[in-house]
Protein backbone atom coordinates (compact mmCIF):
# COMPACT_ATOMS: atom_id res chain seq x y z
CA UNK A 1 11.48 6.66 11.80
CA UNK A 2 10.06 5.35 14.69
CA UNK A 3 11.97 7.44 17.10
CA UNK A 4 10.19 10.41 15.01
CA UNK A 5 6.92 9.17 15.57
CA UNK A 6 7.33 8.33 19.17
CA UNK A 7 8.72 11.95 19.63
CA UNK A 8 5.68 13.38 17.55
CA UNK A 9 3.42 11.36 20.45
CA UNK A 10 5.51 12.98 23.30
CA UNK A 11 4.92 16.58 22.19
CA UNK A 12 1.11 15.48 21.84
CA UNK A 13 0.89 13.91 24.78
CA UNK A 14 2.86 16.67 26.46
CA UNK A 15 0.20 19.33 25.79
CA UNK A 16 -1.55 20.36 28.62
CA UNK A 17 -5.02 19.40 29.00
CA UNK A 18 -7.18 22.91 29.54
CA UNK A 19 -7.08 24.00 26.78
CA UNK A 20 -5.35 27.84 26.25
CA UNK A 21 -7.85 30.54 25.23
CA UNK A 22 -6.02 33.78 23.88
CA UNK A 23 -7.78 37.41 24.83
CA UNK A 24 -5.96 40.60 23.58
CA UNK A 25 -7.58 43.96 24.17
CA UNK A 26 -5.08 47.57 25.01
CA UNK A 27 -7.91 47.78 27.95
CA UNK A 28 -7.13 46.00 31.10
CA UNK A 29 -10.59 46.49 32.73
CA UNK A 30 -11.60 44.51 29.47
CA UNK A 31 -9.20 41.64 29.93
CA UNK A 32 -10.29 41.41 33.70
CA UNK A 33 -13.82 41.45 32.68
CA UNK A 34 -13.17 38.33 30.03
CA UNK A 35 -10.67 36.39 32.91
CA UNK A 36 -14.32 36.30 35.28
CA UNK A 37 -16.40 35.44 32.47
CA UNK A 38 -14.01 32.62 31.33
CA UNK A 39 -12.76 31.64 34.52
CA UNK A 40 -13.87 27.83 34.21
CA UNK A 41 -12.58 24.30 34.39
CA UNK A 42 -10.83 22.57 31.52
CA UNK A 43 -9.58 26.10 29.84
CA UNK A 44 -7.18 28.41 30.55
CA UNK A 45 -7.09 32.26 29.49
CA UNK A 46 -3.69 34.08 28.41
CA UNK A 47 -4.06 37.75 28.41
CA UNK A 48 -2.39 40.03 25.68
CA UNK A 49 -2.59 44.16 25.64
CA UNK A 50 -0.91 44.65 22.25
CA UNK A 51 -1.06 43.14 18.94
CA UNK A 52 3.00 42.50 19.63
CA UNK A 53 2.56 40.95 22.42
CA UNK A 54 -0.53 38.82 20.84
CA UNK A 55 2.29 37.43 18.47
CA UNK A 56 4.99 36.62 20.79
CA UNK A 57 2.45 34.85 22.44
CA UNK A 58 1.11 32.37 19.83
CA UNK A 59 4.82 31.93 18.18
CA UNK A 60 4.98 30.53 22.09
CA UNK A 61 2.08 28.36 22.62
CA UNK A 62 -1.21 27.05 21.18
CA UNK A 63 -4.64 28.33 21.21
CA UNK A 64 -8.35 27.01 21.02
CA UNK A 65 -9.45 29.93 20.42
CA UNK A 66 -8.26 33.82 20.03
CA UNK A 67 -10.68 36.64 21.88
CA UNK A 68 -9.39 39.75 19.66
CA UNK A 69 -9.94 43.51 20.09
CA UNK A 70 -10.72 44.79 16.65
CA UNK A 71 -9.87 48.59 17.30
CA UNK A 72 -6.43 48.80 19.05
CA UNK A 73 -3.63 52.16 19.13
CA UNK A 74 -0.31 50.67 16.97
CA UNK A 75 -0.87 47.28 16.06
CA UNK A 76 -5.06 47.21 15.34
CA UNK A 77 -6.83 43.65 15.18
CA UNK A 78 -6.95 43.20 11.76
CA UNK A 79 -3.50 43.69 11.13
CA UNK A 80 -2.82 41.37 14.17
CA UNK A 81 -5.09 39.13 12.61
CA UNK A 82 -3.30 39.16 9.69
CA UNK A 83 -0.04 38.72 10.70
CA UNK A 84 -1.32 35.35 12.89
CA UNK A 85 -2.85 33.99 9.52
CA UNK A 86 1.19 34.52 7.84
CA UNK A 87 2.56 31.96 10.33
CA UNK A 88 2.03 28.27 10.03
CA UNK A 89 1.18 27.05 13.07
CA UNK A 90 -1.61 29.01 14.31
CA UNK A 91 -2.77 30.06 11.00
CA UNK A 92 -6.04 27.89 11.38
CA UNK A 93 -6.67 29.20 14.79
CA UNK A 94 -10.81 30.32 15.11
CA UNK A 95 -10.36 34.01 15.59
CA UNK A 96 -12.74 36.20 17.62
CA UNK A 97 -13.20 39.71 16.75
CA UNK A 98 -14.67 42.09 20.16
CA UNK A 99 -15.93 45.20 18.51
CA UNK A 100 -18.36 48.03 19.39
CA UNK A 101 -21.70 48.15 18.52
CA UNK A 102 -21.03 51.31 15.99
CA UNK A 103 -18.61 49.19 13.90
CA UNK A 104 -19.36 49.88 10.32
CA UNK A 105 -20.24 47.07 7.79
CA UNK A 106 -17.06 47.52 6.10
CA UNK A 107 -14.74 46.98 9.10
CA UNK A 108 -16.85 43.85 10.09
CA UNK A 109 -16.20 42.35 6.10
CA UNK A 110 -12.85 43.46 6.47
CA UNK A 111 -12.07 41.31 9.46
CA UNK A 112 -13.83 37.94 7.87
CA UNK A 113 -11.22 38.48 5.22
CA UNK A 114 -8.22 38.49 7.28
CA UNK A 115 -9.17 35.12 9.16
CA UNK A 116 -12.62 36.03 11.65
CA UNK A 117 -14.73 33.55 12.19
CA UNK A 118 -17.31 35.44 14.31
CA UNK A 119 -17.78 39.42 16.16
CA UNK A 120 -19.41 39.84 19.02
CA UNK A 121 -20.41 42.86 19.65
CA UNK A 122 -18.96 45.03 23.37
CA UNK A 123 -20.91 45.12 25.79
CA UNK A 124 -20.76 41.41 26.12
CA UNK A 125 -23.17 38.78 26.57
CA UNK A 126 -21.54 36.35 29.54
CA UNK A 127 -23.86 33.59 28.04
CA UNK A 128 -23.29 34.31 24.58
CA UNK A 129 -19.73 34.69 25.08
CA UNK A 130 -19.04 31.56 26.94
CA UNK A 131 -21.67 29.44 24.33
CA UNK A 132 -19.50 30.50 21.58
CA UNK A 133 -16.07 29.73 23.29
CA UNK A 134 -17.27 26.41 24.53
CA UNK A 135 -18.13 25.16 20.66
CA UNK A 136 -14.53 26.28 19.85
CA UNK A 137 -12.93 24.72 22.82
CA UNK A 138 -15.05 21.37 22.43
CA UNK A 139 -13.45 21.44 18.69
CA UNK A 140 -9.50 21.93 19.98
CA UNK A 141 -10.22 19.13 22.62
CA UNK A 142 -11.54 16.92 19.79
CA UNK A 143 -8.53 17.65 17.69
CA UNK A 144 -6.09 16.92 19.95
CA UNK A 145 -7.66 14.24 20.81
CA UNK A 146 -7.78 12.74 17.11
CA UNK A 147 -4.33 14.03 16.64
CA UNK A 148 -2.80 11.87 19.61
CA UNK A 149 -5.02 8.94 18.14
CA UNK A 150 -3.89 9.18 14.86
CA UNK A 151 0.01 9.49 16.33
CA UNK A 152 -0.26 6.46 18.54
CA UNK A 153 -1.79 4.62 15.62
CA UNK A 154 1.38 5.74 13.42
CA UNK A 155 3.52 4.62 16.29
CA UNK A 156 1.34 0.83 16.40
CA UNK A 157 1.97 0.65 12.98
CA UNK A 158 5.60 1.74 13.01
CA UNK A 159 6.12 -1.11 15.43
CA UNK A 160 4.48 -3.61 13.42
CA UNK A 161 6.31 -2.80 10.76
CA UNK A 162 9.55 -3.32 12.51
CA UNK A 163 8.47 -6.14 13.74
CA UNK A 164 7.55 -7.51 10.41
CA UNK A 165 10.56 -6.71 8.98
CA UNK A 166 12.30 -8.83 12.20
CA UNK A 167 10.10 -11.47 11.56
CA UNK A 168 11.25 -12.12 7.74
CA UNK A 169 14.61 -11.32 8.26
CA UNK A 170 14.65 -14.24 11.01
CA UNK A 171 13.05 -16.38 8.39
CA UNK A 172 15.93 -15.78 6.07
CA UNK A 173 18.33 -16.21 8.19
CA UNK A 174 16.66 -19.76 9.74
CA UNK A 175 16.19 -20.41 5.36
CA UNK A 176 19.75 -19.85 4.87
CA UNK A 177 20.99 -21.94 7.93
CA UNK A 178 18.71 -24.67 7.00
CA UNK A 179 20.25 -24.43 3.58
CA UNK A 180 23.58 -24.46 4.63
CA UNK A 181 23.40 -27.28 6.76
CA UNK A 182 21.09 -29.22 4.24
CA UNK A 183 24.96 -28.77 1.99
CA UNK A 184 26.96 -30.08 4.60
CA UNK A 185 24.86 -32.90 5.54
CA UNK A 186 24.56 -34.10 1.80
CA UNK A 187 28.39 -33.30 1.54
CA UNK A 188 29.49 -35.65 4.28
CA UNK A 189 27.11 -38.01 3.36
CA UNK A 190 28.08 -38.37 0.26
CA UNK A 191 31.81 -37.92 1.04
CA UNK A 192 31.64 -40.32 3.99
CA UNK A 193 29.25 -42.93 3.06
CA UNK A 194 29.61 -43.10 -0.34
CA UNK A 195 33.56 -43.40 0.19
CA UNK A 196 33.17 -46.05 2.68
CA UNK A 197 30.60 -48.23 0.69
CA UNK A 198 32.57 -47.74 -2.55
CA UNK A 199 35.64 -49.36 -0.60
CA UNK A 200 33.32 -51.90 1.16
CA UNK A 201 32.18 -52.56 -2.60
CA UNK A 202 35.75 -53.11 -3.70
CA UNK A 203 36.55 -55.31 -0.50
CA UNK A 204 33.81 -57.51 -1.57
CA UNK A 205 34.66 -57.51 -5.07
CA UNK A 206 38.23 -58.79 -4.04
CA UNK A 207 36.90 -61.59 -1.50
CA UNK A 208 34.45 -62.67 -4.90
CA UNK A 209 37.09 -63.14 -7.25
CA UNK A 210 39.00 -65.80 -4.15
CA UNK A 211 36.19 -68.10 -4.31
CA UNK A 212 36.17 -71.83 -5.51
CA UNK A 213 33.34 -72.90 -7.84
CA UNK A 214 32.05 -75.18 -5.37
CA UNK A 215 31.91 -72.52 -2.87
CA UNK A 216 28.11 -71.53 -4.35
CA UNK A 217 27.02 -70.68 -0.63
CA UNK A 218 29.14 -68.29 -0.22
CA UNK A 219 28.96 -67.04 -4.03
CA UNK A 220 25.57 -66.42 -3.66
CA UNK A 221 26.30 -64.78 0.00
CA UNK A 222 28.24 -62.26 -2.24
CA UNK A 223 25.76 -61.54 -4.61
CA UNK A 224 23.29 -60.48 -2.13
CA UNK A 225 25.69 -58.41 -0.59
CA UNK A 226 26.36 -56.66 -3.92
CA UNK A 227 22.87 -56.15 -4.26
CA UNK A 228 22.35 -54.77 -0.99
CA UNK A 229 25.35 -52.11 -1.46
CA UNK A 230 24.48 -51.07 -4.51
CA UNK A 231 20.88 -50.36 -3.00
CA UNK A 232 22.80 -48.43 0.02
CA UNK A 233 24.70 -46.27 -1.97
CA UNK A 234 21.20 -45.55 -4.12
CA UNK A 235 19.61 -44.66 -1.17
CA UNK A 236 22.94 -42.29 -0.15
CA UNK A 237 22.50 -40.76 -3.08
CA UNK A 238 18.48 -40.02 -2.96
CA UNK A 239 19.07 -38.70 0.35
CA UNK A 240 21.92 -36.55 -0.34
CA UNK A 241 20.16 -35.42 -3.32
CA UNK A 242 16.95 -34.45 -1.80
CA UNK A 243 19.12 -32.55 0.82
CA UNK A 244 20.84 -30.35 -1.73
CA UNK A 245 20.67 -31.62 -5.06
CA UNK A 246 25.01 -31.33 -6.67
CA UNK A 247 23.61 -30.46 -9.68
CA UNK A 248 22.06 -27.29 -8.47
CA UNK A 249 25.80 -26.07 -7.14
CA UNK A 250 27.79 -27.26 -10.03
CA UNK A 251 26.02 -26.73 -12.98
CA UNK A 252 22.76 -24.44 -11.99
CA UNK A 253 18.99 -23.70 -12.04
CA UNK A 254 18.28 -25.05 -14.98
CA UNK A 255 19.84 -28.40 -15.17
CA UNK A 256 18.47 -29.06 -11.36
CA UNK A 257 14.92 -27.78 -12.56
CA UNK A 258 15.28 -30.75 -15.41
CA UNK A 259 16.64 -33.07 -12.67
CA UNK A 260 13.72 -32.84 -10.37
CA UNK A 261 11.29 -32.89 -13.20
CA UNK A 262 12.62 -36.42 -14.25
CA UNK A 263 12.84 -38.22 -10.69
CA UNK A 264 9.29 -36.33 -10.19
CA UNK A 265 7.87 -38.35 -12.75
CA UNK A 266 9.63 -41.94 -11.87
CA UNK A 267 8.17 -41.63 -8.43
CA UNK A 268 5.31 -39.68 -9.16
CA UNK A 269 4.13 -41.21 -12.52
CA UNK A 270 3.03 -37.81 -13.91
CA UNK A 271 4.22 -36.99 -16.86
CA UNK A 272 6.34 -33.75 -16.67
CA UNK A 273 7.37 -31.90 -19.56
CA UNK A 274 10.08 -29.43 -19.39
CA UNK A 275 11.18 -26.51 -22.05
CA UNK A 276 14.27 -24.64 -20.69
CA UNK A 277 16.48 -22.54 -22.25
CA UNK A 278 20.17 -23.97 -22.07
CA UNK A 279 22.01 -20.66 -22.07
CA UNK A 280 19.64 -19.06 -19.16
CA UNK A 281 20.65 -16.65 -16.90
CA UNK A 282 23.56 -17.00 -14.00
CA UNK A 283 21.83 -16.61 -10.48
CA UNK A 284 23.40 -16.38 -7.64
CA UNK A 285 22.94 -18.75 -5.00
CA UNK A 286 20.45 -17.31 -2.81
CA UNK A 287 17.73 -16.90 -6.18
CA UNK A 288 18.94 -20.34 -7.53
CA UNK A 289 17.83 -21.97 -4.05
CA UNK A 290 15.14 -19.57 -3.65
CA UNK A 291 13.65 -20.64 -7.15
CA UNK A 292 14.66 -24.49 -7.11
CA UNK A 293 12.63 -24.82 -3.51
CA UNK A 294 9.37 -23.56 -4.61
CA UNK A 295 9.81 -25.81 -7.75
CA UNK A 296 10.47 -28.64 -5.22
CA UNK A 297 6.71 -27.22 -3.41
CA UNK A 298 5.18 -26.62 -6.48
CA UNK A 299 5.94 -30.69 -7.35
CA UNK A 300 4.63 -31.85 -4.50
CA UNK A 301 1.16 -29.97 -4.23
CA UNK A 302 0.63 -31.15 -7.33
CA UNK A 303 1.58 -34.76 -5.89
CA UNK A 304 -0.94 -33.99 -3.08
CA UNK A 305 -3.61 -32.20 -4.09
CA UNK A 306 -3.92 -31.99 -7.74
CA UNK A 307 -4.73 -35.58 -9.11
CA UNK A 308 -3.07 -34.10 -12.55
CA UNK A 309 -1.93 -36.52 -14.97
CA UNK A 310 0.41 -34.03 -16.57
CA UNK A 311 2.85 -31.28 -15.74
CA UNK A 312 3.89 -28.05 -17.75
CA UNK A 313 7.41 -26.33 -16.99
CA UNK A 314 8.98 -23.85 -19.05
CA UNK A 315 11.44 -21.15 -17.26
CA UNK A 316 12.62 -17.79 -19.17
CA UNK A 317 13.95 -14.36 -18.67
CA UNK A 318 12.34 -11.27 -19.37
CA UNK A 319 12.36 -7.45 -17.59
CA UNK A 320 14.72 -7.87 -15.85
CA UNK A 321 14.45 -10.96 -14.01
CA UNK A 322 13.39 -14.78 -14.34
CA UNK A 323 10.33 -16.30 -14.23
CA UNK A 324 9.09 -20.06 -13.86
CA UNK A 325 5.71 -21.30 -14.69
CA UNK A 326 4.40 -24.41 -13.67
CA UNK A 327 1.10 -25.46 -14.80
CA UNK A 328 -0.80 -28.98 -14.38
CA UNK A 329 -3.84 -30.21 -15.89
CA UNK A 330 -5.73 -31.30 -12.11
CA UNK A 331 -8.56 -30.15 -10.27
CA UNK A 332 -7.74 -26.72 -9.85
CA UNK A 333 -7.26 -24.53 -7.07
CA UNK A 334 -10.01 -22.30 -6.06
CA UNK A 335 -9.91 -18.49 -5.11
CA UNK A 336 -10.33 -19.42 -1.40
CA UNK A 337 -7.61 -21.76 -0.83
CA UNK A 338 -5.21 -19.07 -2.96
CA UNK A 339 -5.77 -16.57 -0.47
CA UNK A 340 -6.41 -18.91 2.77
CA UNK A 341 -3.68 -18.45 5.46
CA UNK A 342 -3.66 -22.37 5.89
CA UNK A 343 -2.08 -22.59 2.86
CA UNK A 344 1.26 -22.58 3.97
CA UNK A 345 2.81 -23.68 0.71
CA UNK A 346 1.72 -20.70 -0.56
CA UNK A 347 2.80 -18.49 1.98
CA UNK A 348 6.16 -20.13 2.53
CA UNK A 349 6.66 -19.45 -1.36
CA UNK A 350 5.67 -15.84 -0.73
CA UNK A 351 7.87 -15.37 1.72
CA UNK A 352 10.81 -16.59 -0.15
CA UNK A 353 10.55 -14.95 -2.95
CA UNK A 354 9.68 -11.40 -0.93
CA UNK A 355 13.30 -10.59 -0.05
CA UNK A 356 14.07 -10.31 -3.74
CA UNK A 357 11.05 -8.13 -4.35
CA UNK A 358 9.51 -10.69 -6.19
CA UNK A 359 5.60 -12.38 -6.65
CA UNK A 360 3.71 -15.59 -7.19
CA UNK A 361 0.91 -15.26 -9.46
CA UNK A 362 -1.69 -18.38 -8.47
CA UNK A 363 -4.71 -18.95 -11.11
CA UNK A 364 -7.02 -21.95 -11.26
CA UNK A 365 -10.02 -23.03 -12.68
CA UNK A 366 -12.22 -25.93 -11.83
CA UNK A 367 -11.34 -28.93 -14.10
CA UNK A 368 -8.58 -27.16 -15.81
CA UNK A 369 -5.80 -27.16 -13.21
CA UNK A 370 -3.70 -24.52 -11.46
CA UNK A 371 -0.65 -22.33 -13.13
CA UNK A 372 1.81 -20.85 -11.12
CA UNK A 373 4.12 -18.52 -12.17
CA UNK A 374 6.84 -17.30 -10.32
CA UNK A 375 8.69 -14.19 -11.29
CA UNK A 376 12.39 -12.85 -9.41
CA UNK A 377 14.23 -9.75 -10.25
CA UNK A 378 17.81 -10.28 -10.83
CA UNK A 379 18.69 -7.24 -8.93
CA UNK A 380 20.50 -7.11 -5.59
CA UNK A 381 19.00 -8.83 -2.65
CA UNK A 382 16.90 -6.87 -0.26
CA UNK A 383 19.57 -6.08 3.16
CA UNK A 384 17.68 -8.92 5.14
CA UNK A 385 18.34 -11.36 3.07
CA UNK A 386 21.98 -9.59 2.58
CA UNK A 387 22.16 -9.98 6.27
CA UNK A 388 20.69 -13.44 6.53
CA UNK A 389 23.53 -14.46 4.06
CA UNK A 390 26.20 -12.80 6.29
């Protein structure tokens, strides 16, 4: 596409820049005449003596203007005329008609219907002539000019597009390297640490159950040790958990979505209540993560900004795709913040959900709170994000 445009700019900018004025007339004293008269800087004059050769020569080039001889032997004007107004490029071409001064009014009407825009009437006027070319001339220069505008522009845009398109498809790539290294972090974590402190546990158990009842210093040594264990392996499992929660891999959307309501409201203290379905639909990883991430955002604006008391979260599947609502009873987001580009929640939401073709739909009211409803079509993954997977 681009390479189209570009080329379309070329052949613009290729065009010369006098622009070509077109003079047919079977008299060469005539043509001579009109090369003197229009012999000036920024146009050029191409000479015809037939209405034949008149067509070879705009199937050839491109005219301003066309200086036309209305009574010709063969091929008159007006059938010249004609056949110029059948062909598609120079069928908007300003045509000229040079007639006598005897020419009936019937000849003159017929040549406004086959495409004139103007006689002038033999013997010609230098001034009169030249006025009326130079309005015509002043026209093509302006059209060319707007036509290599309007190309360039489509070129600008082209390359923001592409570049656009770069941009988010190195965001879902960067997402889904993040992502993947967020699952082996909390895998060897969990694995490693977890393994280790479960057999440190069990090491400690052992040297417990060896001591002597008057051995309380030490029996109380062990207890805090316990205790401090226990807490490490809580503390594994938070942070493997906030890295990639298991549940989200091994048993899906849903039961994660439930899952991060519930520790939500033990940290947060807002109550959360969550209506689910329990047979919803089977996403595939990139819309589960996708979906479970802005739930994750969603959670903590609220945290942040709201000063909501309560949380609704209900998730369904309709059209098509799925959709996930989350509405608290805060403050309430206003119309400027919605659309403000320093709301990078909001745009990092957008832009995750944007590779599956899907929206967020934001609405708040002041006192009420904010709902936020996010909708994803279950369809097949837009070839960035295909890519960014790959």
């Amino acid at each position: 596409m681009q390479k189209r445009v570009e080329r379309e700019v070329s052949e613009v900018t290729s065009t010369g820049s006098a622009a070509k004025i077109l003079a047919v007339d079977d008299d060469q004293r005539n043509l001579l005449a009109l090369r003197e008269l229009l012999d000036m800087p920024g146009q050029a004059l191409v000479l015809a003596s037939s209405g034949e050769e008149a067509l070879k020569k705009v199937a050839q080039d491109e005219f301003a203007v066309i200086l036309l001889d209305a009574r010709m032997p063969g091929m008159d004007g007006f059938t010249t005329a004609r056949r110029i107004r059948e062909q598609p490029g120079p069928r908007h071409t300003p045509i000229i008609f040079l007639t006598a001064a005897y020419e009936d009014l019937a000849s003159i009407f017929r040549g406004y219907e086959v495409g004139a825009v103007d006689y002038i009437v033999k013997p010609l006027i230098p001034e009169v002539l030249r006025s009326k070319i130079a309005v015509f001339v002043d026209l093509y220069n302006k059209n060319v000019a707007l036509t290599r505008e309007i190309a360039e522009r489509r070129v600008t845009e082209e390359r923001l597009r592409e570049s656009e398109e770069n941009l988010r498809a190195l965001a879902a790539r960067l997402q889904s390297v993040r992502e993947e290294e967020q699952i082996r972090i909390a895998r060897e974590i969990h694995d490693e640490l977890g393994q280790a402190l479960t057999g440190l546990k069990m090491d400690l158990t052992w040297l417990a159950s060896g001591l002597q009842p008057e051995q309380k210093a030490l029996a109380e040594k062990t207890t805090a040790m316990f205790r401090l264990i226990d807490g490490t392996i809580r503390s594994v499992r938070r942070i493997a958990s906030g890295l990639r929660p298991e549940v989200l891999d091994e048993i899906g959307l849903a039961a994660a979505i439930g899952w991060q309501a519930r520790d939500f409201q033990v940290r947060s203290g807002i109550r959360c209540s969550v209506q689910i379905p329990a047979d919803g639909p089977s996403l595939d990883q990139a819309r589960s993560t996708a979906m479970f991430r802005i739930f994750q955002e969603l959670l903590t604006n609220v945290a942040r900004h709201a000063h909501a008391t309560r949380v609704d979260v209900c998730m369904g599947e309709d059209n098509g795709g799925i959709w996930l609502r989350v509405q608290d009873n805060g403050k309430g987001i206003g119309e400027a913040r919605i659309n403000s580009s320093k709301s990078l929640g909001f745009l990092g939401m957008r832009e995750r959900v944007l590779p599956f073709d899907g929206k967020i739909e934001i609405e708040g009211q002041r006192g009420k709170g904010t709902a936020v409803t996010v909708r994803i079509p279950l369809g097949s993954p837009r070839p960035a994000v295909q890519a960014a997977r790959g």
